[in-house]
PDB file of N, CA and C in Angstrom:
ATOM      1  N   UNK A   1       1.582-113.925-123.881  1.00  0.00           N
ATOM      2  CA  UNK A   1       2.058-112.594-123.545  1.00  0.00           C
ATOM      3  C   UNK A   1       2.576-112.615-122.109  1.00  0.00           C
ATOM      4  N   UNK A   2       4.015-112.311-122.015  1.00  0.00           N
ATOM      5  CA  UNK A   2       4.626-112.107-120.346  1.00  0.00           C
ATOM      6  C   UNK A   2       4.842-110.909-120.539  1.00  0.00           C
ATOM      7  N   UNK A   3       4.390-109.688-120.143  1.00  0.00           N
ATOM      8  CA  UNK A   3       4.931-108.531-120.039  1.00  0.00           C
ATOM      9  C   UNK A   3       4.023-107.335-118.971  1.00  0.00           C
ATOM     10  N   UNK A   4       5.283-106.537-118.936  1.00  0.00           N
ATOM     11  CA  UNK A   4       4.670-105.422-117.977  1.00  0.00           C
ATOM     12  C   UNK A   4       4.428-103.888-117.807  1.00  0.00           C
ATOM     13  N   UNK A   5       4.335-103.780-119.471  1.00  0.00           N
ATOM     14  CA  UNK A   5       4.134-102.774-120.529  1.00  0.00           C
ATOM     15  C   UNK A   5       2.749-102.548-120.439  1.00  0.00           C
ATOM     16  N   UNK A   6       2.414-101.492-119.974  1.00  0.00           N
ATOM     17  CA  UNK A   6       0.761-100.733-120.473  1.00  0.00           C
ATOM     18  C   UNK A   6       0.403-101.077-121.500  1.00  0.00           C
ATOM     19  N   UNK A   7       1.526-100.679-122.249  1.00  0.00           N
ATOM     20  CA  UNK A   7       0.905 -99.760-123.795  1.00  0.00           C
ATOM     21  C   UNK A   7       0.838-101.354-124.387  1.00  0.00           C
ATOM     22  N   UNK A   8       1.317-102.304-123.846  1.00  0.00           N
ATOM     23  CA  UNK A   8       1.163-103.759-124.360  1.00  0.00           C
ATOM     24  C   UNK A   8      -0.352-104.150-123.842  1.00  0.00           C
ATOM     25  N   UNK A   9      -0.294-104.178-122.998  1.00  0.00           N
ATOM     26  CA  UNK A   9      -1.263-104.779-122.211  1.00  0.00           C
ATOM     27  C   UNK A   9      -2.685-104.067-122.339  1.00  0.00           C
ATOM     28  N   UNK A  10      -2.424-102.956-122.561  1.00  0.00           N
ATOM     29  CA  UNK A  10      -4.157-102.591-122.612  1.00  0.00           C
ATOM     30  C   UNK A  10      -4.855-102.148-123.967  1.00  0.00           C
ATOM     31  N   UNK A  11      -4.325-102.813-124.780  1.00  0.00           N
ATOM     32  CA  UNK A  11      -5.311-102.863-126.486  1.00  0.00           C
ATOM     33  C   UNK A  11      -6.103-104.215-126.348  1.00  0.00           C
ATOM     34  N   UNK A  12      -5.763-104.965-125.091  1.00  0.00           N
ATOM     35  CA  UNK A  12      -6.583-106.516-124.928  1.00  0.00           C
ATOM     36  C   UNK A  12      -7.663-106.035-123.641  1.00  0.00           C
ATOM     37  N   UNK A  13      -7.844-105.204-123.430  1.00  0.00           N
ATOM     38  CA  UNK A  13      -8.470-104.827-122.430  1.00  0.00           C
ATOM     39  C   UNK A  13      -9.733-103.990-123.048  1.00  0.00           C
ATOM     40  N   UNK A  14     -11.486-104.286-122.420  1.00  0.00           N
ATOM     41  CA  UNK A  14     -12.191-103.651-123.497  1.00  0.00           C
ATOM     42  C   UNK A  14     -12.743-103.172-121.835  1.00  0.00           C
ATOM     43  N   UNK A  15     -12.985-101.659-121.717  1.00  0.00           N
ATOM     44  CA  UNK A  15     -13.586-101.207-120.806  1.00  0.00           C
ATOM     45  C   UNK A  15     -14.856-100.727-121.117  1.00  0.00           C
ATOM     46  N   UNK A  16     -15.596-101.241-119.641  1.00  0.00           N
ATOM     47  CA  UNK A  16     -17.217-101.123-119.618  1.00  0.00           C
ATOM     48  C   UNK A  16     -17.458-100.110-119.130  1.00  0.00           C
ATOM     49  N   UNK A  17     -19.117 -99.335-119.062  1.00  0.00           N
ATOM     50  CA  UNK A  17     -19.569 -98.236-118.533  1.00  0.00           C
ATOM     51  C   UNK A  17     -19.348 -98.430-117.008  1.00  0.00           C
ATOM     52  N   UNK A  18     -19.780 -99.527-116.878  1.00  0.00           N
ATOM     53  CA  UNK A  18     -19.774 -99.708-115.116  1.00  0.00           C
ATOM     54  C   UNK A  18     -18.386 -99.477-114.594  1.00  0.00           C
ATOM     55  N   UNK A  19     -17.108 -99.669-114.941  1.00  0.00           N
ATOM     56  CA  UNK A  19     -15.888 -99.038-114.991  1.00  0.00           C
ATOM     57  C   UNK A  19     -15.071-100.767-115.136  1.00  0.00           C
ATOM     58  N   UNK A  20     -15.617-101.710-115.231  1.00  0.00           N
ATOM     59  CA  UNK A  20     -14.667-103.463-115.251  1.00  0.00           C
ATOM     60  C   UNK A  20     -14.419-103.154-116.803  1.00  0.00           C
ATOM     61  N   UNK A  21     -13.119-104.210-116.463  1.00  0.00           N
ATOM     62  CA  UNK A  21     -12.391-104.200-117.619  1.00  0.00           C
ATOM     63  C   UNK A  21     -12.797-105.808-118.018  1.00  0.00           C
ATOM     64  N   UNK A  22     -12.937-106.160-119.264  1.00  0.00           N
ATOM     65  CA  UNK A  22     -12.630-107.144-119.710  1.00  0.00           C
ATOM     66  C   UNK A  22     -11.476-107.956-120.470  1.00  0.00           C
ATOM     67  N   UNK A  23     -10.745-109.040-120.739  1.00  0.00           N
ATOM     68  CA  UNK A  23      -9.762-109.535-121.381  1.00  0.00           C
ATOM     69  C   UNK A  23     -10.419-110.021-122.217  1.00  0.00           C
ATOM     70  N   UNK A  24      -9.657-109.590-123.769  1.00  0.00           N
ATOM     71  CA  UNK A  24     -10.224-110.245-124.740  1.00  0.00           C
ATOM     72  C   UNK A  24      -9.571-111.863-125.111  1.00  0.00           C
ATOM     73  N   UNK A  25      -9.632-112.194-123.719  1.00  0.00           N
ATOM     74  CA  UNK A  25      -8.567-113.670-124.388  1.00  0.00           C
ATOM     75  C   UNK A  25      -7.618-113.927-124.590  1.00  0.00           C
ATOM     76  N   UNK A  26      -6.762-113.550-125.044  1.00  0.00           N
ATOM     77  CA  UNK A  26      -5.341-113.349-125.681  1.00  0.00           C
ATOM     78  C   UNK A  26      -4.276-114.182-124.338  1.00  0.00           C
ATOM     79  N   UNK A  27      -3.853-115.444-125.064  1.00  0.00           N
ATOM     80  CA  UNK A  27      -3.208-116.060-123.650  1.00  0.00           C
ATOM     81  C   UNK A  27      -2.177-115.103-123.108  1.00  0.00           C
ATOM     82  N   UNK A  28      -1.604-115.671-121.631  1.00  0.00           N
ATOM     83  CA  UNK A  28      -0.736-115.180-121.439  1.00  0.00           C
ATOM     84  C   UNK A  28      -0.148-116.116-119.773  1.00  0.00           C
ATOM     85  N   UNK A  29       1.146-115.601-119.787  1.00  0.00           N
ATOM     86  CA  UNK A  29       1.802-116.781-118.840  1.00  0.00           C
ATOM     87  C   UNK A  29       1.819-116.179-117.496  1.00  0.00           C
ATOM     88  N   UNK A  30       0.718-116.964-116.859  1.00  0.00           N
ATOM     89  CA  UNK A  30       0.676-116.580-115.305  1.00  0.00           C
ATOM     90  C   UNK A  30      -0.693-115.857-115.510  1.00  0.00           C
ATOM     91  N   UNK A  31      -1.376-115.592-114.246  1.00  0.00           N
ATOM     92  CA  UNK A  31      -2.398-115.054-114.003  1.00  0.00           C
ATOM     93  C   UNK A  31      -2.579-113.879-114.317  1.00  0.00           C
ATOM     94  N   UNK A  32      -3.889-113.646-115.244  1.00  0.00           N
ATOM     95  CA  UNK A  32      -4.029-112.369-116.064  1.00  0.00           C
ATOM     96  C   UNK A  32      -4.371-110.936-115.194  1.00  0.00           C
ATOM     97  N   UNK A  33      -5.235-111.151-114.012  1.00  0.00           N
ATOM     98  CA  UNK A  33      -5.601-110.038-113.133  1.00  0.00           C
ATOM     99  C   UNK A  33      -4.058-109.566-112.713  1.00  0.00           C
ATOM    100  N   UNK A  34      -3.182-110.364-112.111  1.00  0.00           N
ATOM    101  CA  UNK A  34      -1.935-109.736-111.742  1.00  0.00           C
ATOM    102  C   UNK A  34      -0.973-109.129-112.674  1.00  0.00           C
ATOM    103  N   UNK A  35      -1.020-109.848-113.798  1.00  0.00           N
ATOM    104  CA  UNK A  35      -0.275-109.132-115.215  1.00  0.00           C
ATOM    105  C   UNK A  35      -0.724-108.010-115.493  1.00  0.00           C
ATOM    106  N   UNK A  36      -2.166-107.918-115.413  1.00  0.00           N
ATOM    107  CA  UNK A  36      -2.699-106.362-115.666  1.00  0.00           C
ATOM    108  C   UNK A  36      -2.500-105.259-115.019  1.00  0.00           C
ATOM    109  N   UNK A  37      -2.349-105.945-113.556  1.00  0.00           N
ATOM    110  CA  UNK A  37      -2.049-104.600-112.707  1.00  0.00           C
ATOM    111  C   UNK A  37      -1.363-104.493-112.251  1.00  0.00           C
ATOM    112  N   UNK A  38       0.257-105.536-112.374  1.00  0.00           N
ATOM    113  CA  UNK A  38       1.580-104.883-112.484  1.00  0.00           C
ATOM    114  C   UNK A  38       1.923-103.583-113.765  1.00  0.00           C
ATOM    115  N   UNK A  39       1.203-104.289-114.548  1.00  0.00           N
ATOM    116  CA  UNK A  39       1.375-103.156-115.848  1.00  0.00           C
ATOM    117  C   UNK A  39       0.695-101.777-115.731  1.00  0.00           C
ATOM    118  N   UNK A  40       0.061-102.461-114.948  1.00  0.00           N
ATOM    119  CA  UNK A  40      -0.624-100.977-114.635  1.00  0.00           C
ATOM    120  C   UNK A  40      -0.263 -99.783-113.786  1.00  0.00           C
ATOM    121  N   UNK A  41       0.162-100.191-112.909  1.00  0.00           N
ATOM    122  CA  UNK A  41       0.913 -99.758-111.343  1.00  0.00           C
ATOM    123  C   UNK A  41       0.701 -99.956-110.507  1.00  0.00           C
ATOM    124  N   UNK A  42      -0.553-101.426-110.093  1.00  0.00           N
ATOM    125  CA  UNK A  42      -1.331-101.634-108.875  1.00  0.00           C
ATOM    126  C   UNK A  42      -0.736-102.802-109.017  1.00  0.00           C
ATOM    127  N   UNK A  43       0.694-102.699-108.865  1.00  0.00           N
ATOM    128  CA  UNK A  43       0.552-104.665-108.533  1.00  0.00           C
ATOM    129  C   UNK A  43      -0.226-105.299-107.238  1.00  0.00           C
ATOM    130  N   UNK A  44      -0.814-106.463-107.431  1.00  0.00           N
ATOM    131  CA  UNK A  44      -1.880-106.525-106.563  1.00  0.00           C
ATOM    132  C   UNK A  44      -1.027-107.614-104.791  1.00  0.00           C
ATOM    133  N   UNK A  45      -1.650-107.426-103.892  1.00  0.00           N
ATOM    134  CA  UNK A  45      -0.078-108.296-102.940  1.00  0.00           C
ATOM    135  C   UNK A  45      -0.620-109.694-102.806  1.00  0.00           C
ATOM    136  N   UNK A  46       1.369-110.588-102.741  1.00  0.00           N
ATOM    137  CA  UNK A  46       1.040-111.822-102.475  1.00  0.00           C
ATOM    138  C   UNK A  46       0.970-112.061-101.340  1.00  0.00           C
ATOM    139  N   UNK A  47       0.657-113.263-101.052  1.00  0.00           N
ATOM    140  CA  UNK A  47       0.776-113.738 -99.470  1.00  0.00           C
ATOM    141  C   UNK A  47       0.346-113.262 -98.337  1.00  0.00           C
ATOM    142  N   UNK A  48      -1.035-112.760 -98.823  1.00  0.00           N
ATOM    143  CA  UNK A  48      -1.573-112.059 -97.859  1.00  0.00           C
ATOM    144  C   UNK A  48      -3.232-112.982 -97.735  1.00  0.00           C
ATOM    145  N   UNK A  49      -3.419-113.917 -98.829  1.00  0.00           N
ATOM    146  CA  UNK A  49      -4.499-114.704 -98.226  1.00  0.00           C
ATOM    147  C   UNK A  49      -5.653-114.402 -99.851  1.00  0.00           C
ATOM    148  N   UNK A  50      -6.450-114.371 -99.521  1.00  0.00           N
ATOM    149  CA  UNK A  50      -8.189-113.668-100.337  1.00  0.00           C
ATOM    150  C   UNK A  50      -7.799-112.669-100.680  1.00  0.00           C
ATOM    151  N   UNK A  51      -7.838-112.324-102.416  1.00  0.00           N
ATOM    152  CA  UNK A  51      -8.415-111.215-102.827  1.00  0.00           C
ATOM    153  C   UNK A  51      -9.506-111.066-102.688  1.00  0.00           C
ATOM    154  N   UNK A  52     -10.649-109.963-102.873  1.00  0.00           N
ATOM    155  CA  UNK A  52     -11.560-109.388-102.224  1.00  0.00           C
ATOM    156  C   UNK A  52     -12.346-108.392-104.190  1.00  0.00           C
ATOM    157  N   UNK A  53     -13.660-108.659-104.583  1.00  0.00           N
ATOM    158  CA  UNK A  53     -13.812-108.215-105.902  1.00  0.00           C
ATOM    159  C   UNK A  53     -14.770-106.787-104.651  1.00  0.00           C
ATOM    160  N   UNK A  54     -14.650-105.902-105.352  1.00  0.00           N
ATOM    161  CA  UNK A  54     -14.732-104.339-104.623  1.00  0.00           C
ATOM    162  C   UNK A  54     -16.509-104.398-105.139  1.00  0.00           C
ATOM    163  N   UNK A  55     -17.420-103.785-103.728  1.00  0.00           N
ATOM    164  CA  UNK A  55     -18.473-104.025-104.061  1.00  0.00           C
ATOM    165  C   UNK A  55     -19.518-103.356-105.235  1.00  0.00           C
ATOM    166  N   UNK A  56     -18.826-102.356-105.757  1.00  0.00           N
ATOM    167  CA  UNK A  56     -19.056-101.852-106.842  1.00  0.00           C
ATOM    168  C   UNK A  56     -19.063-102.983-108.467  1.00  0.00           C
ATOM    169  N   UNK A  57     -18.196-103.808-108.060  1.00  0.00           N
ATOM    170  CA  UNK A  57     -17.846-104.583-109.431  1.00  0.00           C
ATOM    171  C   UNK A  57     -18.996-105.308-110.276  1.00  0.00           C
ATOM    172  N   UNK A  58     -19.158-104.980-111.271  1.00  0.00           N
ATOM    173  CA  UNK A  58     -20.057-105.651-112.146  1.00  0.00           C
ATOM    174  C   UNK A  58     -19.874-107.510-112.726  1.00  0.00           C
ATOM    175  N   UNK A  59     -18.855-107.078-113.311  1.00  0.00           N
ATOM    176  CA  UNK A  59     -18.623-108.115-113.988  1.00  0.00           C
ATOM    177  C   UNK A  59     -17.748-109.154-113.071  1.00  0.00           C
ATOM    178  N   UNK A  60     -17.339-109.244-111.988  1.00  0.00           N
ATOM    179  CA  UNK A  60     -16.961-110.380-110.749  1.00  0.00           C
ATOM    180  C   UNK A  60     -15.709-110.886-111.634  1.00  0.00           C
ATOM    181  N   UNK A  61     -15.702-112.176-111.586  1.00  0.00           N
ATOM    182  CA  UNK A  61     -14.278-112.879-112.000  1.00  0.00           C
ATOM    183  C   UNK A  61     -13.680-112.780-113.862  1.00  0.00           C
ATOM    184  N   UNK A  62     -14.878-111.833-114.324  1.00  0.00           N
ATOM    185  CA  UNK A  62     -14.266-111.279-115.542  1.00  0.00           C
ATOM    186  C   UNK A  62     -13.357-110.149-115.189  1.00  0.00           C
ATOM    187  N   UNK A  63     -13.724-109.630-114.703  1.00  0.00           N
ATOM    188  CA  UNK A  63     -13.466-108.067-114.294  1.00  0.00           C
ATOM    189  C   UNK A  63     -11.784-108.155-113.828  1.00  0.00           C
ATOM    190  N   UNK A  64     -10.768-107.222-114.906  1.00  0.00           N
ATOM    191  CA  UNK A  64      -9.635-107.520-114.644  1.00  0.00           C
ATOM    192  C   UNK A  64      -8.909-105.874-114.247  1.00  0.00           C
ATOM    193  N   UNK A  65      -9.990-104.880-113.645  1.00  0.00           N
ATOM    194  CA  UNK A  65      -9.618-103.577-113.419  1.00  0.00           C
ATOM    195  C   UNK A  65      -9.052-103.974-112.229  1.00  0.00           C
ATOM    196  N   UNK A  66      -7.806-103.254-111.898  1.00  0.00           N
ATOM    197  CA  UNK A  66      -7.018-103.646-110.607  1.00  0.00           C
ATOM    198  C   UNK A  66      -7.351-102.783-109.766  1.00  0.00           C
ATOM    199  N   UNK A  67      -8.723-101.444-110.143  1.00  0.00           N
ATOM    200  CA  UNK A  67      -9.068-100.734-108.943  1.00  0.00           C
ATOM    201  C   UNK A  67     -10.577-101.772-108.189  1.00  0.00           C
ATOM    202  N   UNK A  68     -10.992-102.584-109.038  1.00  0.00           N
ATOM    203  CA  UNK A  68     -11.928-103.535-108.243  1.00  0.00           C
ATOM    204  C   UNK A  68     -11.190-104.877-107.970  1.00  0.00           C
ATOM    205  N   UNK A  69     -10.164-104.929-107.647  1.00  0.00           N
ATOM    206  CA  UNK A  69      -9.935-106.278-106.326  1.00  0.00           C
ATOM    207  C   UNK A  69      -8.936-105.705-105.365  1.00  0.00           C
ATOM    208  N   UNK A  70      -8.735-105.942-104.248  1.00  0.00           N
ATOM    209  CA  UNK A  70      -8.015-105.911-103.639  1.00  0.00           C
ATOM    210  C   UNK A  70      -8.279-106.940-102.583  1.00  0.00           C
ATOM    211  N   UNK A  71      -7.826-106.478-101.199  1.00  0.00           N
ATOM    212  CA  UNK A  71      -7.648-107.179-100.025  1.00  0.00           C
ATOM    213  C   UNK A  71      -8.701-107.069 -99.345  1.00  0.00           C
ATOM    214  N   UNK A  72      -9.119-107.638 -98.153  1.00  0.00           N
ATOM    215  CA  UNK A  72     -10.065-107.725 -96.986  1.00  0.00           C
ATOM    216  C   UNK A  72     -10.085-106.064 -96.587  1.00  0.00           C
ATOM    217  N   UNK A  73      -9.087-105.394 -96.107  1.00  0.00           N
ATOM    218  CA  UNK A  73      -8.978-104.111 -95.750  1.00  0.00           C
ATOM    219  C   UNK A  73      -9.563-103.206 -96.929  1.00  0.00           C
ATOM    220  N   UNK A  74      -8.859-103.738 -98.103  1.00  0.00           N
ATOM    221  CA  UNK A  74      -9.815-102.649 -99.248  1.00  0.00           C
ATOM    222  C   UNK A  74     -10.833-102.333 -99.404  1.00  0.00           C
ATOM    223  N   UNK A  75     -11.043-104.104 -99.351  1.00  0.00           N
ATOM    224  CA  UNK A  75     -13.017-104.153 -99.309  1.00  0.00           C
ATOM    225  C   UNK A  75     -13.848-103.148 -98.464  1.00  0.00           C
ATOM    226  N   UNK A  76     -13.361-102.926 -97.418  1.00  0.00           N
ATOM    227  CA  UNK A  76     -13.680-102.407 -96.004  1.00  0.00           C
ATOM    228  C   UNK A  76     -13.687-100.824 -96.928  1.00  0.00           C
ATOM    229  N   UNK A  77     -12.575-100.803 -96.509  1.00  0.00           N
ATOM    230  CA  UNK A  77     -12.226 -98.992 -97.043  1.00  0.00           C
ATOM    231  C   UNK A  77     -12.813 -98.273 -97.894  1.00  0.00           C
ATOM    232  N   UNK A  78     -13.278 -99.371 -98.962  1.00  0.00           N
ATOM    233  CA  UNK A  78     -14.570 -99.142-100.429  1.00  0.00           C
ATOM    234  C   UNK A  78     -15.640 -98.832 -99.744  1.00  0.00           C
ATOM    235  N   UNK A  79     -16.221-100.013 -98.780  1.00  0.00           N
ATOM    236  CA  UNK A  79     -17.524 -99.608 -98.137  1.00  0.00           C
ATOM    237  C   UNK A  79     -17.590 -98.173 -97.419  1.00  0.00           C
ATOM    238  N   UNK A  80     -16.548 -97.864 -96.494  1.00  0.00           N
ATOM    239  CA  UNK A  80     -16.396 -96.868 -96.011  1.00  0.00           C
ATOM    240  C   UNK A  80     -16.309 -94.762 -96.730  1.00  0.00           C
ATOM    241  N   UNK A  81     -15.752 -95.452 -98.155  1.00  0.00           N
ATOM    242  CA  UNK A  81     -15.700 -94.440 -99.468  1.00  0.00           C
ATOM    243  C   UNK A  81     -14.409 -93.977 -99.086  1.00  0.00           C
ATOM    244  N   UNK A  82     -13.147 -94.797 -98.360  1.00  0.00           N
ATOM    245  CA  UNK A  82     -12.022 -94.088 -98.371  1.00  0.00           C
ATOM    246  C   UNK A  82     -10.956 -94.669 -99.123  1.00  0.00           C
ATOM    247  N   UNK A  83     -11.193 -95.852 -99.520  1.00  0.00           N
ATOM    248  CA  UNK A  83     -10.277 -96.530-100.366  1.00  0.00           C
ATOM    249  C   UNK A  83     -10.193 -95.258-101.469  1.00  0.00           C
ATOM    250  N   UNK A  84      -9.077 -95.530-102.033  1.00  0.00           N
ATOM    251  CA  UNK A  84      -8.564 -94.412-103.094  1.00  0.00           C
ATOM    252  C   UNK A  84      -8.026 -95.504-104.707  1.00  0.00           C
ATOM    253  N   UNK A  85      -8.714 -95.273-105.663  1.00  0.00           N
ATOM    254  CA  UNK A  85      -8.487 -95.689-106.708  1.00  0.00           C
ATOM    255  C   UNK A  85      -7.120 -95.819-107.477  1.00  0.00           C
ATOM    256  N   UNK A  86      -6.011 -96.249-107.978  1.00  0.00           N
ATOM    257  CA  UNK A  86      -4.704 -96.131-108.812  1.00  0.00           C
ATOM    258  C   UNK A  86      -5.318 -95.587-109.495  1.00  0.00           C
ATOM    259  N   UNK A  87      -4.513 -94.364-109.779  1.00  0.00           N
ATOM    260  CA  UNK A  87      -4.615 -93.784-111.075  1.00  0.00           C
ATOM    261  C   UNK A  87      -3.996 -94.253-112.837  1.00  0.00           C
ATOM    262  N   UNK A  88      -4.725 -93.842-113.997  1.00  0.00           N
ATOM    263  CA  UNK A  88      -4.091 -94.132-114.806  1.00  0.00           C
ATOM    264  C   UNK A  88      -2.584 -93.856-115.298  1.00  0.00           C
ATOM    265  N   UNK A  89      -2.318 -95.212-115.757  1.00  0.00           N
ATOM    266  CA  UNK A  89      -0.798 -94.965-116.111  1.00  0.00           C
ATOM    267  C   UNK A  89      -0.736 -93.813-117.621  1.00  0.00           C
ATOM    268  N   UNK A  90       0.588 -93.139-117.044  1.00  0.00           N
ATOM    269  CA  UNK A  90       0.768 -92.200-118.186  1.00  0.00           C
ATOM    270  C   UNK A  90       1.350 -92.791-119.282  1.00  0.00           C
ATOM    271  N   UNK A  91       0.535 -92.797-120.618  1.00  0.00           N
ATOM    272  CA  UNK A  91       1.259 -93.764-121.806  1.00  0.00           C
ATOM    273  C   UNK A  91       0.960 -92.415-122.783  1.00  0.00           C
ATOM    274  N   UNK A  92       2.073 -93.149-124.052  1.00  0.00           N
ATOM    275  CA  UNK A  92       2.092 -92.576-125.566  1.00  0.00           C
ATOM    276  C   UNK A  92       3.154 -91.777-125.342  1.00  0.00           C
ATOM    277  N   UNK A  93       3.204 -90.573-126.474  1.00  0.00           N
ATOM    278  CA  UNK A  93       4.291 -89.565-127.109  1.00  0.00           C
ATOM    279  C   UNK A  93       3.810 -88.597-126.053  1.00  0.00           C
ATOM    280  N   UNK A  94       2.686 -88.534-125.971  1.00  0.00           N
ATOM    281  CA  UNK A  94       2.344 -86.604-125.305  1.00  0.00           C
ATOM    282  C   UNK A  94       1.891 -86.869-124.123  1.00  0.00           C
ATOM    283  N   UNK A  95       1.582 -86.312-123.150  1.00  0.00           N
ATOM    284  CA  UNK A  95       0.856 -86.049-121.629  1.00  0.00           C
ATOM    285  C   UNK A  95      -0.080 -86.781-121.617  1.00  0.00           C
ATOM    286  N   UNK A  96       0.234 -88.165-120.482  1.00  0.00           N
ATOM    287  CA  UNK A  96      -1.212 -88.660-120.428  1.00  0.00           C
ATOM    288  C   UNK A  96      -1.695 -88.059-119.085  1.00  0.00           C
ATOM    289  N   UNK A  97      -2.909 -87.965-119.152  1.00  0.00           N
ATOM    290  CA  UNK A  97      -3.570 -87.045-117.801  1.00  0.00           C
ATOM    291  C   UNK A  97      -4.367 -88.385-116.777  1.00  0.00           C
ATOM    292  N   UNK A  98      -3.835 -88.049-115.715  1.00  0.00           N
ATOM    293  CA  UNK A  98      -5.352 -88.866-114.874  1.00  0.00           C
ATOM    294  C   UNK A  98      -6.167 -88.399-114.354  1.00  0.00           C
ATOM    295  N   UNK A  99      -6.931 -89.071-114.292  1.00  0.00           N
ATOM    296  CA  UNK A  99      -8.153 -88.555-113.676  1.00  0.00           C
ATOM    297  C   UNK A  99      -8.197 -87.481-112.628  1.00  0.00           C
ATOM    298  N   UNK A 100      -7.259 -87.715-111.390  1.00  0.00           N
ATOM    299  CA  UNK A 100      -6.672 -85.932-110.501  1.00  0.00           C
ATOM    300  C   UNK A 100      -6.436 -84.921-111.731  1.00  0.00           C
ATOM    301  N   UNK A 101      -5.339 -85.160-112.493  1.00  0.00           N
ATOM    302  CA  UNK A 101      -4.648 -84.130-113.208  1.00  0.00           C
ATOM    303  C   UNK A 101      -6.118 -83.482-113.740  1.00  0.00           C
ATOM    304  N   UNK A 102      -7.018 -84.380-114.674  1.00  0.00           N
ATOM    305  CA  UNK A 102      -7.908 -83.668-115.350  1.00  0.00           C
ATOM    306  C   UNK A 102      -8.757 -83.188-114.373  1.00  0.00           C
ATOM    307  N   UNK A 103      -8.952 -83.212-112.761  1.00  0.00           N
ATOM    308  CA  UNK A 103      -9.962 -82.641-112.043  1.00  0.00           C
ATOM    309  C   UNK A 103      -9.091 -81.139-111.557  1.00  0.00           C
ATOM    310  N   UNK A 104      -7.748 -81.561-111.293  1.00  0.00           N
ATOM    311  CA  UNK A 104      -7.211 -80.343-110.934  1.00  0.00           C
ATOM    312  C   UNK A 104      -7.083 -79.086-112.137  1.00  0.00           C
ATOM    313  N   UNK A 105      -6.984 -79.792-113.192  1.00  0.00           N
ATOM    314  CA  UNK A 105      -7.165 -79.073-114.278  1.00  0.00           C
ATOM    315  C   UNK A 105      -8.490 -78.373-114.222  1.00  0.00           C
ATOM    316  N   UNK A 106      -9.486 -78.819-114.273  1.00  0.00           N
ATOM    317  CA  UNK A 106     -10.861 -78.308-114.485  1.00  0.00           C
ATOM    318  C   UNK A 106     -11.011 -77.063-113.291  1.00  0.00           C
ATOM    319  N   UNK A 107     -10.436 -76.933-112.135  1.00  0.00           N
ATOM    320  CA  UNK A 107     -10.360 -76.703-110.970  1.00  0.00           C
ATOM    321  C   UNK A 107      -9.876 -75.099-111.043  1.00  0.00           C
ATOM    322  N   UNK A 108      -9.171 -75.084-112.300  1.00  0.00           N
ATOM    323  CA  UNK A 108      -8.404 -74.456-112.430  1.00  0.00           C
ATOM    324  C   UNK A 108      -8.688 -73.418-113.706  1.00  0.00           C
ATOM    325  N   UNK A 109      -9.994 -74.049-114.028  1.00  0.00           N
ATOM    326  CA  UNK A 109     -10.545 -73.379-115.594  1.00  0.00           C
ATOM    327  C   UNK A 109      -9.420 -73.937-116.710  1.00  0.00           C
ATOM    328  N   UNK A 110      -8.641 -74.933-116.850  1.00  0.00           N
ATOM    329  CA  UNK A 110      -7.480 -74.748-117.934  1.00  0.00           C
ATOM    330  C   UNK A 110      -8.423 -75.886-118.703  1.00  0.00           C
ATOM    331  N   UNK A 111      -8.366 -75.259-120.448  1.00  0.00           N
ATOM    332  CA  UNK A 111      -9.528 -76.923-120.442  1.00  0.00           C
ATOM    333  C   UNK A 111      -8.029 -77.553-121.504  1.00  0.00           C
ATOM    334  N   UNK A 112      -8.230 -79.022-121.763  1.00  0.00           N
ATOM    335  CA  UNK A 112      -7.421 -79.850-121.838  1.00  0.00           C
ATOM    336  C   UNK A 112      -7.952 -80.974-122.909  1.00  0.00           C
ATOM    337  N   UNK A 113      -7.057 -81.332-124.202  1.00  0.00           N
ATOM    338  CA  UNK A 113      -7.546 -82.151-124.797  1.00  0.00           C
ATOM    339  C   UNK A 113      -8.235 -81.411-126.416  1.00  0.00           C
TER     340      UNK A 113
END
């Protein structure tokens, strides 16, 4: 699998309570953490040295959620509680909501879903 399609990419993806994602295997060309989170909207940066697994992360070098790795600075910013999470990508036919939308929603009494 080379691609940079959500709606491709995340039926191989099995998400845990702790919030890590797992890959169910399914080859694919080039490194799977970065495939995931170009597709996602977090492409993750090159040439900047060490990724960094966010100290929250459960599952470590399984873990292919692109809101638990980032950089040295991320790491930091997590500890600090200011790092800010990517939100989910909007997929399918109808309104996908993220996680803001559904808080601003709630915020707002509108219920949704």
């Amino acid at each position: 699998m080379d691609t940079n399609s959500w709606s491709e990419v995340e039926p191989h993806i099995e998400r845990h309570k702790s919030g890590c994602w797992t890959w169910d295997a399914s080859p694919v060309e080039g490194n799977v953490y970065r495939i995931v989170a170009k597709a996602y909207g977090a492409p993750l940066p090159i040439g900047i040295g060490k990724l960094y697994r966010m100290p929250d992360c459960k599952f470590g070098m399984k873990c292919v959620n692109p809101n638990h790795i980032g950089t040295k600075e991320d790491y930091f910013l997590t500890l600090d509680g200011q790092r800010r999470d990517w939100p989910e990508p909007k997929t399918g036919n109808g309104i996908g909501l993220t996680k803001q939308d559904r808080e601003f929603l709630k915020k707002l009494k509108i219920a949704w879903d």
